[in-house]
C-alpha atoms as a PDB file:
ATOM      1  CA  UNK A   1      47.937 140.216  17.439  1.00  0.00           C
ATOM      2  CA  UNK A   2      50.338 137.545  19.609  1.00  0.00           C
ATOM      3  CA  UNK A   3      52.862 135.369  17.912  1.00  0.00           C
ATOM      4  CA  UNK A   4      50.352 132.550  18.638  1.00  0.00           C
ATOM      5  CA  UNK A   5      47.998 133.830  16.473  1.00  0.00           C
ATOM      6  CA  UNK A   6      49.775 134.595  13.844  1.00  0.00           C
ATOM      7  CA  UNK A   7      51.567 131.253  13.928  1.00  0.00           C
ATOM      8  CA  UNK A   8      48.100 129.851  13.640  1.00  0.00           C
ATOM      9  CA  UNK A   9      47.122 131.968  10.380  1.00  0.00           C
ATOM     10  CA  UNK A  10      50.520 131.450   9.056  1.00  0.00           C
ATOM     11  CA  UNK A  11      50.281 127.236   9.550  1.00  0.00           C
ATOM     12  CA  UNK A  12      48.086 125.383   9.426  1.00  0.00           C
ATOM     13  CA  UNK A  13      47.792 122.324  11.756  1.00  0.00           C
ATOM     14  CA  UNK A  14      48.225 119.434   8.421  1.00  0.00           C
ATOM     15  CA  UNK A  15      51.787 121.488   7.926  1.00  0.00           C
ATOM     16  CA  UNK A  16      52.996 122.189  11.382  1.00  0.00           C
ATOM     17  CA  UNK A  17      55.113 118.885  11.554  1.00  0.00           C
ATOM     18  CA  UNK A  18      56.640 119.748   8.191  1.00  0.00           C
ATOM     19  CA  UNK A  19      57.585 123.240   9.476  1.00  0.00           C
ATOM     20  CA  UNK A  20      58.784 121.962  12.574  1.00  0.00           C
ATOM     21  CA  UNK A  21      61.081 119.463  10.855  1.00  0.00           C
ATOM     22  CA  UNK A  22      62.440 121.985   8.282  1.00  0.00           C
ATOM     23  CA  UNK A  23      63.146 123.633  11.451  1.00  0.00           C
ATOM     24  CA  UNK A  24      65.062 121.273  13.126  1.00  0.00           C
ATOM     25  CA  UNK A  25      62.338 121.363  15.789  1.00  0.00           C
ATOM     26  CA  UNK A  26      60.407 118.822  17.533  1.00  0.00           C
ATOM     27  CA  UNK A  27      56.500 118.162  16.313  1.00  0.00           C
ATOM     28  CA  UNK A  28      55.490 119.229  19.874  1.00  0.00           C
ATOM     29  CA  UNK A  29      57.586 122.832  20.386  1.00  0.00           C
ATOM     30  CA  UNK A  30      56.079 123.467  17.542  1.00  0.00           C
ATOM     31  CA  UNK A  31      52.736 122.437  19.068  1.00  0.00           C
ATOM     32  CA  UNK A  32      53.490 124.361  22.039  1.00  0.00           C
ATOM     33  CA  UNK A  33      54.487 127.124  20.760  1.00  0.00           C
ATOM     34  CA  UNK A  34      51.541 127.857  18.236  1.00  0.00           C
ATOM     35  CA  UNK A  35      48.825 126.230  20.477  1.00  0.00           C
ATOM     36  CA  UNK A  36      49.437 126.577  24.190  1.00  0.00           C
ATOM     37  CA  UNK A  37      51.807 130.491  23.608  1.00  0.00           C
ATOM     38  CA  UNK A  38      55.156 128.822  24.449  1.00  0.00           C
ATOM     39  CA  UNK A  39      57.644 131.654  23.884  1.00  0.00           C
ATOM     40  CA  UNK A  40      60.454 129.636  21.939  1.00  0.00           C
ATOM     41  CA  UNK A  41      64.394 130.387  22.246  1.00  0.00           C
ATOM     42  CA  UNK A  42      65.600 133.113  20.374  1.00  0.00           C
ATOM     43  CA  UNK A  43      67.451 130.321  18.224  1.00  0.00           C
ATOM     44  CA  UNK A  44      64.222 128.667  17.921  1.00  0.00           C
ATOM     45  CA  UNK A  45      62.474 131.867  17.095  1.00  0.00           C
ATOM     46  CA  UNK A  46      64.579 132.913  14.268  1.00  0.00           C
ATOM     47  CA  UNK A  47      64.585 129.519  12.410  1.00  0.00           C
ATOM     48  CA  UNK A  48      60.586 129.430  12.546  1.00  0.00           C
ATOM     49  CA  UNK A  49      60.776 132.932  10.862  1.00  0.00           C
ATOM     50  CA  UNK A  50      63.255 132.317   8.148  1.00  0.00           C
ATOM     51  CA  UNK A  51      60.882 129.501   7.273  1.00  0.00           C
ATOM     52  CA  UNK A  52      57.830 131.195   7.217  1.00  0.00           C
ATOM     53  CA  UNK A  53      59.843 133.902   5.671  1.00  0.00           C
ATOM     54  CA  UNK A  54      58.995 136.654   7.818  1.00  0.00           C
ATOM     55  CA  UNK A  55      60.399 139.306   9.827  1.00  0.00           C
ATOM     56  CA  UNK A  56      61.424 138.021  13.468  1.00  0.00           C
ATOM     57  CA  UNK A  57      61.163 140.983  15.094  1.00  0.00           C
ATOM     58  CA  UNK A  58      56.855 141.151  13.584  1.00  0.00           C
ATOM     59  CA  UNK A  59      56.783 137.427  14.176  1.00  0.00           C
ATOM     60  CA  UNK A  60      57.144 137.961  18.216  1.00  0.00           C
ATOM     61  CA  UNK A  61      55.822 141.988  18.329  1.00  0.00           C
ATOM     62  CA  UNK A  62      52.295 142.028  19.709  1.00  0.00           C
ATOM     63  CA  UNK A  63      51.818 145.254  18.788  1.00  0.00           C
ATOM     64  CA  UNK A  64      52.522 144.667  14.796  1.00  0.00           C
ATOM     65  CA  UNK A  65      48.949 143.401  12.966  1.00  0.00           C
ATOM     66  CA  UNK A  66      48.194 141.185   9.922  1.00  0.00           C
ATOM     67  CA  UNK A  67      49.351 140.884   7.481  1.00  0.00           C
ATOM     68  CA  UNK A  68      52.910 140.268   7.796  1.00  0.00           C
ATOM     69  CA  UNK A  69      55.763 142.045   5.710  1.00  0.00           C
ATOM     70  CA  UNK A  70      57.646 140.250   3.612  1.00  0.00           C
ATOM     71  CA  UNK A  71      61.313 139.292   5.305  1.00  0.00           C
ATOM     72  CA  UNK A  72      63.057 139.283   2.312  1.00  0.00           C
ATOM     73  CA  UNK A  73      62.846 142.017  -0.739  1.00  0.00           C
ATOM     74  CA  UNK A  74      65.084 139.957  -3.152  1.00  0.00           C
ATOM     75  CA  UNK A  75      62.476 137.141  -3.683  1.00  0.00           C
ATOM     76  CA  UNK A  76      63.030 133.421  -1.851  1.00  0.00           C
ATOM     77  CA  UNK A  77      66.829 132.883  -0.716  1.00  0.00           C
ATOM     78  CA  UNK A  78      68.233 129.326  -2.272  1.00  0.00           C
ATOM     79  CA  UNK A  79      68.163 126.466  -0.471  1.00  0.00           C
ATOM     80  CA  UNK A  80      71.406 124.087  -0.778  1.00  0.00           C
ATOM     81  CA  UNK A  81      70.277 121.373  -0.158  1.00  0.00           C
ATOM     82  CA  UNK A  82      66.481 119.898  -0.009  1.00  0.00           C
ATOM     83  CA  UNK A  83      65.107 116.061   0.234  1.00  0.00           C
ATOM     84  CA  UNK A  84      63.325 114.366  -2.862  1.00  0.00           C
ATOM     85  CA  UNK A  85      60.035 114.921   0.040  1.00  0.00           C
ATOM     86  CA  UNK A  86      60.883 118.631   0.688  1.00  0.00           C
ATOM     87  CA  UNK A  87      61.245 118.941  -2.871  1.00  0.00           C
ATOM     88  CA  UNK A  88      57.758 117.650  -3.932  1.00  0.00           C
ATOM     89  CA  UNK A  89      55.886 118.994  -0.816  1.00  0.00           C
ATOM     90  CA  UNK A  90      57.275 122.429  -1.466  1.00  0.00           C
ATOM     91  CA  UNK A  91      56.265 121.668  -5.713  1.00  0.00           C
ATOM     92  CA  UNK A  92      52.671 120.503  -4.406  1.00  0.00           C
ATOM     93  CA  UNK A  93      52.337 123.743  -2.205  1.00  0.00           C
ATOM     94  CA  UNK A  94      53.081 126.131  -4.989  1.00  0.00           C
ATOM     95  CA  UNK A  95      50.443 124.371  -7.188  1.00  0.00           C
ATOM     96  CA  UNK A  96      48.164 123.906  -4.468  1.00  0.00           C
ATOM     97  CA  UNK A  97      47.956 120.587  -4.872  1.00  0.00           C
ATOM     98  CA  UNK A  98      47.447 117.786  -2.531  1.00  0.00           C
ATOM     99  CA  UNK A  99      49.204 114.256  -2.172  1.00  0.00           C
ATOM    100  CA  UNK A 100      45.816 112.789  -3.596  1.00  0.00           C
ATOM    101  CA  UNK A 101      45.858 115.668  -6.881  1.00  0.00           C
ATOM    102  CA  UNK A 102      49.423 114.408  -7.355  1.00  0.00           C
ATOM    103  CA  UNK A 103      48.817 110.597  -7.570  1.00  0.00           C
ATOM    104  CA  UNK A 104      45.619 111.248  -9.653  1.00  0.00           C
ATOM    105  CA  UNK A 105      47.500 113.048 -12.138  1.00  0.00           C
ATOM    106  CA  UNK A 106      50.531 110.489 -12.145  1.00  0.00           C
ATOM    107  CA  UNK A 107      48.158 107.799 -12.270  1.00  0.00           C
ATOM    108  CA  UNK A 108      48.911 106.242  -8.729  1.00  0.00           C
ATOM    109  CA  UNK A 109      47.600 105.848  -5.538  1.00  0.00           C
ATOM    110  CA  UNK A 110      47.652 107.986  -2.697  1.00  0.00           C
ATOM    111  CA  UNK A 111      49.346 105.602  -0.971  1.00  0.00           C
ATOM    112  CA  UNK A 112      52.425 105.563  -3.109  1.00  0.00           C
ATOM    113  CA  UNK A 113      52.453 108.922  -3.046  1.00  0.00           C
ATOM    114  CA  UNK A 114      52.627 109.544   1.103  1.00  0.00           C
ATOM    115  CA  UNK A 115      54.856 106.140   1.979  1.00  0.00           C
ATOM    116  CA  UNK A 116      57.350 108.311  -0.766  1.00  0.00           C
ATOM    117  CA  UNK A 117      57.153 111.610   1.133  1.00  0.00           C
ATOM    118  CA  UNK A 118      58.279 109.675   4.292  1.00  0.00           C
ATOM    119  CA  UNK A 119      61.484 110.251   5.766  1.00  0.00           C
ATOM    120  CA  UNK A 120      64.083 107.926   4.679  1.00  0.00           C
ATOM    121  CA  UNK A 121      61.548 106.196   2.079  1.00  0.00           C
ATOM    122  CA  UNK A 122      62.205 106.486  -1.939  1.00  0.00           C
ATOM    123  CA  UNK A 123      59.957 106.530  -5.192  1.00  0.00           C
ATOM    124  CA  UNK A 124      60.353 103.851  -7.308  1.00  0.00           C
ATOM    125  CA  UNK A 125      61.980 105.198 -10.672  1.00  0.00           C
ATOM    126  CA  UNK A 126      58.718 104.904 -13.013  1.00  0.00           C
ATOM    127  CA  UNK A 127      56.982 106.705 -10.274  1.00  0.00           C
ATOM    128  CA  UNK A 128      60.024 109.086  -9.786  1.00  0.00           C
ATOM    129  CA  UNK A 129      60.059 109.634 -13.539  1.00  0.00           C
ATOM    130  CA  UNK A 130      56.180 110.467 -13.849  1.00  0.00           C
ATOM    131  CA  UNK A 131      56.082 112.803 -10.320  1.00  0.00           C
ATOM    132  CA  UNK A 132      58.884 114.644 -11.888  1.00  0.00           C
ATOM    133  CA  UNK A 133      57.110 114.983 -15.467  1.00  0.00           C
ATOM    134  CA  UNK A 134      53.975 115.944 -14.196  1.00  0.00           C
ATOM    135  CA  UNK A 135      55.327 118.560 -11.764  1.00  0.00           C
ATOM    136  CA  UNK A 136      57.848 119.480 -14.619  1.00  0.00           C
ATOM    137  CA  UNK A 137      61.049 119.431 -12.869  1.00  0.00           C
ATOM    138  CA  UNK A 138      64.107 117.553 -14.090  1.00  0.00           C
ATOM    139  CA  UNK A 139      64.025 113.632 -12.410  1.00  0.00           C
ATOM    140  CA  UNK A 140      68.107 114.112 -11.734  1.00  0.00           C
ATOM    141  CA  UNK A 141      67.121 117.253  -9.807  1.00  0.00           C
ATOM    142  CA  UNK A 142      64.428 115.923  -7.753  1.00  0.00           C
ATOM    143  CA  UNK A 143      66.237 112.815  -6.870  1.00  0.00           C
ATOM    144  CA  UNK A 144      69.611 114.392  -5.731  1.00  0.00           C
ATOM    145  CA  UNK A 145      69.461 115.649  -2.084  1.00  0.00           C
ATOM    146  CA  UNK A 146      72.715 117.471  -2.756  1.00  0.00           C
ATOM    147  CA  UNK A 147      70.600 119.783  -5.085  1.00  0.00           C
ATOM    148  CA  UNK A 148      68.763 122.285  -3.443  1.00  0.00           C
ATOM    149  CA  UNK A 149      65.960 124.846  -4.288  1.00  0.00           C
ATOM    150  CA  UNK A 150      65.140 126.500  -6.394  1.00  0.00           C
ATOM    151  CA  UNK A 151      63.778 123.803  -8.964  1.00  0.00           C
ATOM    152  CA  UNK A 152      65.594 122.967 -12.384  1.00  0.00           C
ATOM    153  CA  UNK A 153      62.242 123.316 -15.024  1.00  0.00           C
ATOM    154  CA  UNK A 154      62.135 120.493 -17.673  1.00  0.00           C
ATOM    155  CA  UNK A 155      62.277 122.699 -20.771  1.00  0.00           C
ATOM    156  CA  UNK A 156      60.505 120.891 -22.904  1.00  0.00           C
ATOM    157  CA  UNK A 157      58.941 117.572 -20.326  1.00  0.00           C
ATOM    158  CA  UNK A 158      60.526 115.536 -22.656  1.00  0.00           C
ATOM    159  CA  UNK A 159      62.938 112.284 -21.133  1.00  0.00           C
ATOM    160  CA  UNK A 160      65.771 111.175 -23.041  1.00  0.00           C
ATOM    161  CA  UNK A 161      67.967 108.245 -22.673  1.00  0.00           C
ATOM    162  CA  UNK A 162      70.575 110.192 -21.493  1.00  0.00           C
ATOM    163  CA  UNK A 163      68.066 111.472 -18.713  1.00  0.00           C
ATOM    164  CA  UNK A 164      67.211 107.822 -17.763  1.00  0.00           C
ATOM    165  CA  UNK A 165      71.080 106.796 -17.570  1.00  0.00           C
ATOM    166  CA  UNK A 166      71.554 109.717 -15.530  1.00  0.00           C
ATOM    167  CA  UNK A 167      68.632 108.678 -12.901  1.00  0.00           C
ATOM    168  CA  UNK A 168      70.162 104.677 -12.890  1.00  0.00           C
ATOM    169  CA  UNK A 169      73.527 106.136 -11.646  1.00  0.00           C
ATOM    170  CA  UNK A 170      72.000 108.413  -9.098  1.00  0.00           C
ATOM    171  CA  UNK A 171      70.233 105.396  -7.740  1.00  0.00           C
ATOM    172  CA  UNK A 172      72.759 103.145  -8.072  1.00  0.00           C
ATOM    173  CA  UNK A 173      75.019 106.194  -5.820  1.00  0.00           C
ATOM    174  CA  UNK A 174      72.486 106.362  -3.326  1.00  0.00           C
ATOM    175  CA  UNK A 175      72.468 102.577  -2.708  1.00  0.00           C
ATOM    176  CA  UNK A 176      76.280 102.115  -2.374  1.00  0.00           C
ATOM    177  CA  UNK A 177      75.596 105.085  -0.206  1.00  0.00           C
ATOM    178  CA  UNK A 178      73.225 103.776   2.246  1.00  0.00           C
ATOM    179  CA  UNK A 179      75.258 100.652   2.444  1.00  0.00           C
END
């Protein structure tokens, strides 16, 4: 089996972009690579690997068949630091959920949802507060970049004051930030 097609059963084309990004790779390597047999750089090959958390040296053997070993035996390494976006689309993925489950469930549209999973764009806080209830995650982890994976659990979904005071100042910190 060639790297291509295992690239192909390993992503699928509505997440290729994402993986590309979490890659630090351009939307069309990745296209290249896993539609037209591009062999990437070695630098290029190793990040796609440690994403899809496989072995490398399977990844790019043509000789080694489905399905793939697992690259690590200790369960998912931590991530240090993950985007609000990363965060959900990883929390959706898990579930196997889609944008449009999500914003059902939180009472939104699909809309809201996807312009918030855009680079650079934010949730409102309401919306923050009920994405992070309903995928039971704590808000002040989902909306601090400088917190990675993986997630801090709501013990018991329920949202004090203390939680929303907490939220106010990481927004507040973000927009003297971006400033």
């Amino acid at each position: 089996m060639t790297a291509r097609e295992k690239l192909n059963r390993l992503i699928d084309d509505r997440n290729r972009a994402n993986v590309a990004r979490r890659c630090g790779l351009k939307a069309s390597t990745m296209h290249a690579i896993c539609h037209r047999g591009v062999e990437p750089r070695v630098g290029n090959a190793i990040k796609i690997a440690r994403e899809l958390k496989v072995p490398v040296e399977w990844l790019f053997d043509d000789t080694a068949d489905w399905p793939p070993p697992s690259a690590d035996t200790n369960g998912p390494s931590p991530i240090a630091h993950l985007s609000t976006a990363e965060k959900i689309n990883r929390l959706l993925a898990e579930r196997g959920w889609s944008q449009s489950e999500l914003a059902r469930r939180v009472g939104c549209s699909a809309a809201a949802i996807s312009r918030g999973l855009k680079d650079g764009a934010e949730f409102g806080s309401l919306l923050a507060f009920r994405v992070a209830r309903e995928l039971n995650v704590e808000l002040e982890w989902l909306l601090d970049d400088q917190q990675g994976w993986p997630p801090i659990h709501s013990q018991d979904r329920g949202f004090d004051d203390d939680n929303i005071v907490n939220v106010v100042r990481l927004i507040v910190g973000a927009l003297k930030r971006a400033k």
